[in-house]
Protein backbone atom coordinates (compact mmCIF):
# COMPACT_ATOMS: atom_id res chain seq x y z
CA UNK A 1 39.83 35.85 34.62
CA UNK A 2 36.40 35.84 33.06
CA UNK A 3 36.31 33.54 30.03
CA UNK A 4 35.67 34.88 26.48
CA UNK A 5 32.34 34.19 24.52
CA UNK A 6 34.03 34.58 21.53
CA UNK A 7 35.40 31.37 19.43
CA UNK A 8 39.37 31.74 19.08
CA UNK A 9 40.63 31.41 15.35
CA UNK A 10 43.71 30.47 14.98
CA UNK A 11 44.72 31.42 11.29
CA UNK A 12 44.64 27.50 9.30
CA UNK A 13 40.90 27.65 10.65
CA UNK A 14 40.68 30.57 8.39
CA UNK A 15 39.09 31.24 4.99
CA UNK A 16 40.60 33.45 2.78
CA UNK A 17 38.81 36.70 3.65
CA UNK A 18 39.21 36.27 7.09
CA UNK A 19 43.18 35.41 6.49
CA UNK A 20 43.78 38.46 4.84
CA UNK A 21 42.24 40.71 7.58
CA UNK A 22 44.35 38.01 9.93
CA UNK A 23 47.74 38.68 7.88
CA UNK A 24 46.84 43.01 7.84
CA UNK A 25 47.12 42.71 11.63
CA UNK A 26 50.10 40.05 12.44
CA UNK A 27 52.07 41.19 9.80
CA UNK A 28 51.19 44.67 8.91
CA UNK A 29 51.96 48.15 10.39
CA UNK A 30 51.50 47.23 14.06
CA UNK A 31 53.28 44.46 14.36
CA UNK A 32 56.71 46.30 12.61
CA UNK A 33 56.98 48.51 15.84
CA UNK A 34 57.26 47.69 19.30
CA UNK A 35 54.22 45.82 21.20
CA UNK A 36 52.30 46.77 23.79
CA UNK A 37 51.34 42.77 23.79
CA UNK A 38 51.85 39.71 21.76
CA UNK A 39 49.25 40.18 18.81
CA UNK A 40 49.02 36.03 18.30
CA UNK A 41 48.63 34.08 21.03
CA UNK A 42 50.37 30.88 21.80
CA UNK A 43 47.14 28.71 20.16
CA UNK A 44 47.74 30.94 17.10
CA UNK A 45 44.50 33.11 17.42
CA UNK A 46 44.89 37.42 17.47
CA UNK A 47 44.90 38.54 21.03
CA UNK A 48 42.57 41.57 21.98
CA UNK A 49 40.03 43.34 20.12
CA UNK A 50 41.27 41.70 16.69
CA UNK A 51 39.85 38.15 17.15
CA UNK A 52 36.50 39.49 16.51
CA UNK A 53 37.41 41.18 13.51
CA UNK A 54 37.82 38.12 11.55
CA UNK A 55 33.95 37.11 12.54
CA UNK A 56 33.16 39.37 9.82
CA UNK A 57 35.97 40.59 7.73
CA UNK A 58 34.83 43.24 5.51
CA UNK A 59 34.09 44.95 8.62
CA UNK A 60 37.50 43.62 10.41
CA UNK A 61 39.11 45.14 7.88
CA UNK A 62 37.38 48.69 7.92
CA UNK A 63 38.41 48.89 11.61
CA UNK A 64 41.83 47.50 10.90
CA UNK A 65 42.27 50.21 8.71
CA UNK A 66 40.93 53.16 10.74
CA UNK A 67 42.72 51.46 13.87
CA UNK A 68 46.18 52.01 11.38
CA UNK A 69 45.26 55.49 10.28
CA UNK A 70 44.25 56.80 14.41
CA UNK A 71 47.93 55.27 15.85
CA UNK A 72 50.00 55.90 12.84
CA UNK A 73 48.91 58.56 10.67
CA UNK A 74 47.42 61.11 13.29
CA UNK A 75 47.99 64.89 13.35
CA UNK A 76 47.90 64.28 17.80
CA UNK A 77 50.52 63.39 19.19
CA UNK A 78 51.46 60.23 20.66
CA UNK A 79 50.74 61.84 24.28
CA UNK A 80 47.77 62.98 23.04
CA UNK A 81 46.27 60.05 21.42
CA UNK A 82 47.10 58.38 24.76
CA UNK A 83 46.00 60.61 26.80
CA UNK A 84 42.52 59.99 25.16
CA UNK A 85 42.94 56.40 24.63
CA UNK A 86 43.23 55.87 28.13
CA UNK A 87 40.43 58.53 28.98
CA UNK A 88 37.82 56.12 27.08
CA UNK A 89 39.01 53.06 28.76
CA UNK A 90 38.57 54.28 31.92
CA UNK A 91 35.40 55.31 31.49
CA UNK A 92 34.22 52.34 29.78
CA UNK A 93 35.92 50.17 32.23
CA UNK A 94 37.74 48.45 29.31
CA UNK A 95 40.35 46.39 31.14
CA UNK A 96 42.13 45.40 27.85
CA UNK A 97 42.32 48.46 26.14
CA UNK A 98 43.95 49.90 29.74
CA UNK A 99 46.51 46.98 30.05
CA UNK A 100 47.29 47.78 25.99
CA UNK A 101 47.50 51.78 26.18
CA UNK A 102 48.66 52.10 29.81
CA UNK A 103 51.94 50.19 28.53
CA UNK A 104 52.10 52.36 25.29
CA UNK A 105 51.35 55.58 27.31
CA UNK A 106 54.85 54.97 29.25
CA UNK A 107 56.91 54.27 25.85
CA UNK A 108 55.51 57.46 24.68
CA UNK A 109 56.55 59.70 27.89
CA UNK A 110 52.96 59.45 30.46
CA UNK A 111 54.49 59.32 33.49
CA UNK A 112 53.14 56.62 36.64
CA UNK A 113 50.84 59.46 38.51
CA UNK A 114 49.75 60.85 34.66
CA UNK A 115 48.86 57.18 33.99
CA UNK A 116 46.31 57.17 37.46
CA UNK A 117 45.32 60.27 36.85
CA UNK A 118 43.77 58.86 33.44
CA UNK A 119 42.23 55.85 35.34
CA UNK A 120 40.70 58.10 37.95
CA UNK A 121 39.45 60.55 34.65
CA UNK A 122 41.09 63.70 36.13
CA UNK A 123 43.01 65.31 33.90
CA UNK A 124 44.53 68.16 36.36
CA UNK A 125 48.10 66.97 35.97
CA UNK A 126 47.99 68.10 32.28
CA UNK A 127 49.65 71.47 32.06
CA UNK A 128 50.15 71.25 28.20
CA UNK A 129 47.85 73.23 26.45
CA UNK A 130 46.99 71.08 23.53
CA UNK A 131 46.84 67.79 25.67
CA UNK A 132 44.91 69.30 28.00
CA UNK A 133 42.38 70.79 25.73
CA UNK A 134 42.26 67.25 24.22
CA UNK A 135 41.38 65.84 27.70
CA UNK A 136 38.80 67.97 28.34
CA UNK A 137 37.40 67.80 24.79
CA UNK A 138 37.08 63.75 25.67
CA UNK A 139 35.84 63.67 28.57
CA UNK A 140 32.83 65.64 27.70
CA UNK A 141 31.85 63.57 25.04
CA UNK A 142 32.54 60.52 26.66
CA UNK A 143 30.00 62.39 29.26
CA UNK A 144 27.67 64.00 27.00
CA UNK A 145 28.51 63.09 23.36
CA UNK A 146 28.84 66.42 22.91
CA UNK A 147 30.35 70.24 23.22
CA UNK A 148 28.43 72.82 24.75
CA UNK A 149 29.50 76.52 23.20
CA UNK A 150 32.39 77.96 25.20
CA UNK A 151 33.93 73.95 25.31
CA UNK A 152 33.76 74.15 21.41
CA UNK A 153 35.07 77.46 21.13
CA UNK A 154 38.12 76.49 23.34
CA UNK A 155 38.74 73.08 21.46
CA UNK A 156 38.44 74.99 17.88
CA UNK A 157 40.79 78.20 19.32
CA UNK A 158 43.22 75.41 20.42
CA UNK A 159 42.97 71.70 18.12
CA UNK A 160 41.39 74.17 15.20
CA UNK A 161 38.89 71.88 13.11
CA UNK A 162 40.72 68.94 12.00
CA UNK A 163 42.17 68.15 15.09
CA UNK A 164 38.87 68.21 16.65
CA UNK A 165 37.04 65.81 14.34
CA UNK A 166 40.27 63.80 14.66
CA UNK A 167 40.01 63.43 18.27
CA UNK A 168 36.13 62.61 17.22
CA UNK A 169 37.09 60.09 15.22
CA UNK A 170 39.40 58.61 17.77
CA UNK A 171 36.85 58.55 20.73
CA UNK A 172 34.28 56.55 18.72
CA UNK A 173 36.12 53.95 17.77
CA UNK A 174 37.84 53.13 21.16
CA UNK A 175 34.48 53.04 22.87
CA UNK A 176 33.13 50.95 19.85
CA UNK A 177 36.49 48.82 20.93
CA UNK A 178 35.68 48.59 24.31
CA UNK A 179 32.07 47.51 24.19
CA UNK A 180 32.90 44.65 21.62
CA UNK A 181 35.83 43.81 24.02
CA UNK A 182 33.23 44.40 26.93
CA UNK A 183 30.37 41.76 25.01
CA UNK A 184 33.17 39.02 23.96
CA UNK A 185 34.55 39.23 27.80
CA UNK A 186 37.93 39.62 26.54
CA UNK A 187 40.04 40.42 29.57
CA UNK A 188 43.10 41.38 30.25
CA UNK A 189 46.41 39.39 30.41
CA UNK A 190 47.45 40.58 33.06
CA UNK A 191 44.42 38.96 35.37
CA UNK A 192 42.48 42.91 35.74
CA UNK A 193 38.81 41.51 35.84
CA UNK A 194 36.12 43.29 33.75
CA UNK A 195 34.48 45.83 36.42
CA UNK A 196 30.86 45.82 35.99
CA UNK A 197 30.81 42.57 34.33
CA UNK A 198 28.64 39.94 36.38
CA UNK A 199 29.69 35.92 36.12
CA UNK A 200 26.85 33.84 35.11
């Protein structure tokens, strides 16, 4: 697996900003249900996207804080906020964030060929209106970074507006997830090598 760029910091390396943004994510909101993986690692450092946050912590802890507000306080469901989670990894070829979500997708009901069908981005297997209408709304602005008019219409007749900028909301900060995760080379546990990502 390729190695990470990124210093590990285990927590008594930490100064007291940083160990406050440390202590919101091993001991907060995500770490009360059940895990998709171990937040700490065995040398005492936050696994995934979270190491990075303590680098600089009043942004760490903006993202923390959205991060808790898009998986626990979201108007989608948890289907649906899969369902998109998994739509921006795949496109952004972000093997952690697919090892993470792919394992939360089956807890919350995705099904093995729904789960391939996300890592292939087709999205034909969704019959649901509403998850389907969120599939569709991501992949075109994971394509475009935007909604043409009937696509719009469709999303507003369906999601109505806060859904919408919800969804929005969601999209950017996975992808700003999976390019830091993408930068750091921060792999996945389970050996998947970053695609795209030359050795040097």
């Amino acid at each position: 697996m390729t190695e990470t760029r990124l210093t590990r910091l285990p927590r008594h390396t930490l100064n007291e900003e940083q160990a406050a943004v440390y202590d919101r994510i091993a001991g907060g909101q995500r770490a009360a249900g059940p895990q998709a993986f171990a937040l700490v690692g065995d040398d005492g450092a936050l696994e995934g996207p979270f190491n990075a946050y303590l680098y600089q912590p009043a942004l760490g802890a903006a993202l923390e804080a959205l991060g808790v507000v898009i998986r626990y306080e979201t108007s989608l469901t948890k289907r649906e906020r899969e369902i998109a989670i998994l739509l921006t990894a795949a496109v952004h070829e972000s093997a952690f964030e697919q090892y993470a979500h792919e394992a939360v997708g089956k807890q919350v009901g995705l099904s093995d060929d729904e789960i391939q069908s996300l890592r292939m981005v087709q999205v034909d297997l969704f019959s649901d209106e509403r998850e389907r209408v969120v599939a569709d709304v991501v992949v075109a602005l994971l394509g475009c970074g935007d909604l043409d008019d009937d696509e719009y219409a469709r999303a507003i007749d369906v999601l109505k507006e806060p859904l919408l900028f919800e969804v929005m909301i969601l999209v950017g900060h996975y992808v700003t997830a999976a390019m830091q995760l993408r930068v750091f080379r921060v792999g996945a546990p389970d050996g998947r090598e970053l695609s795209g990502v030359s050795e040097s």
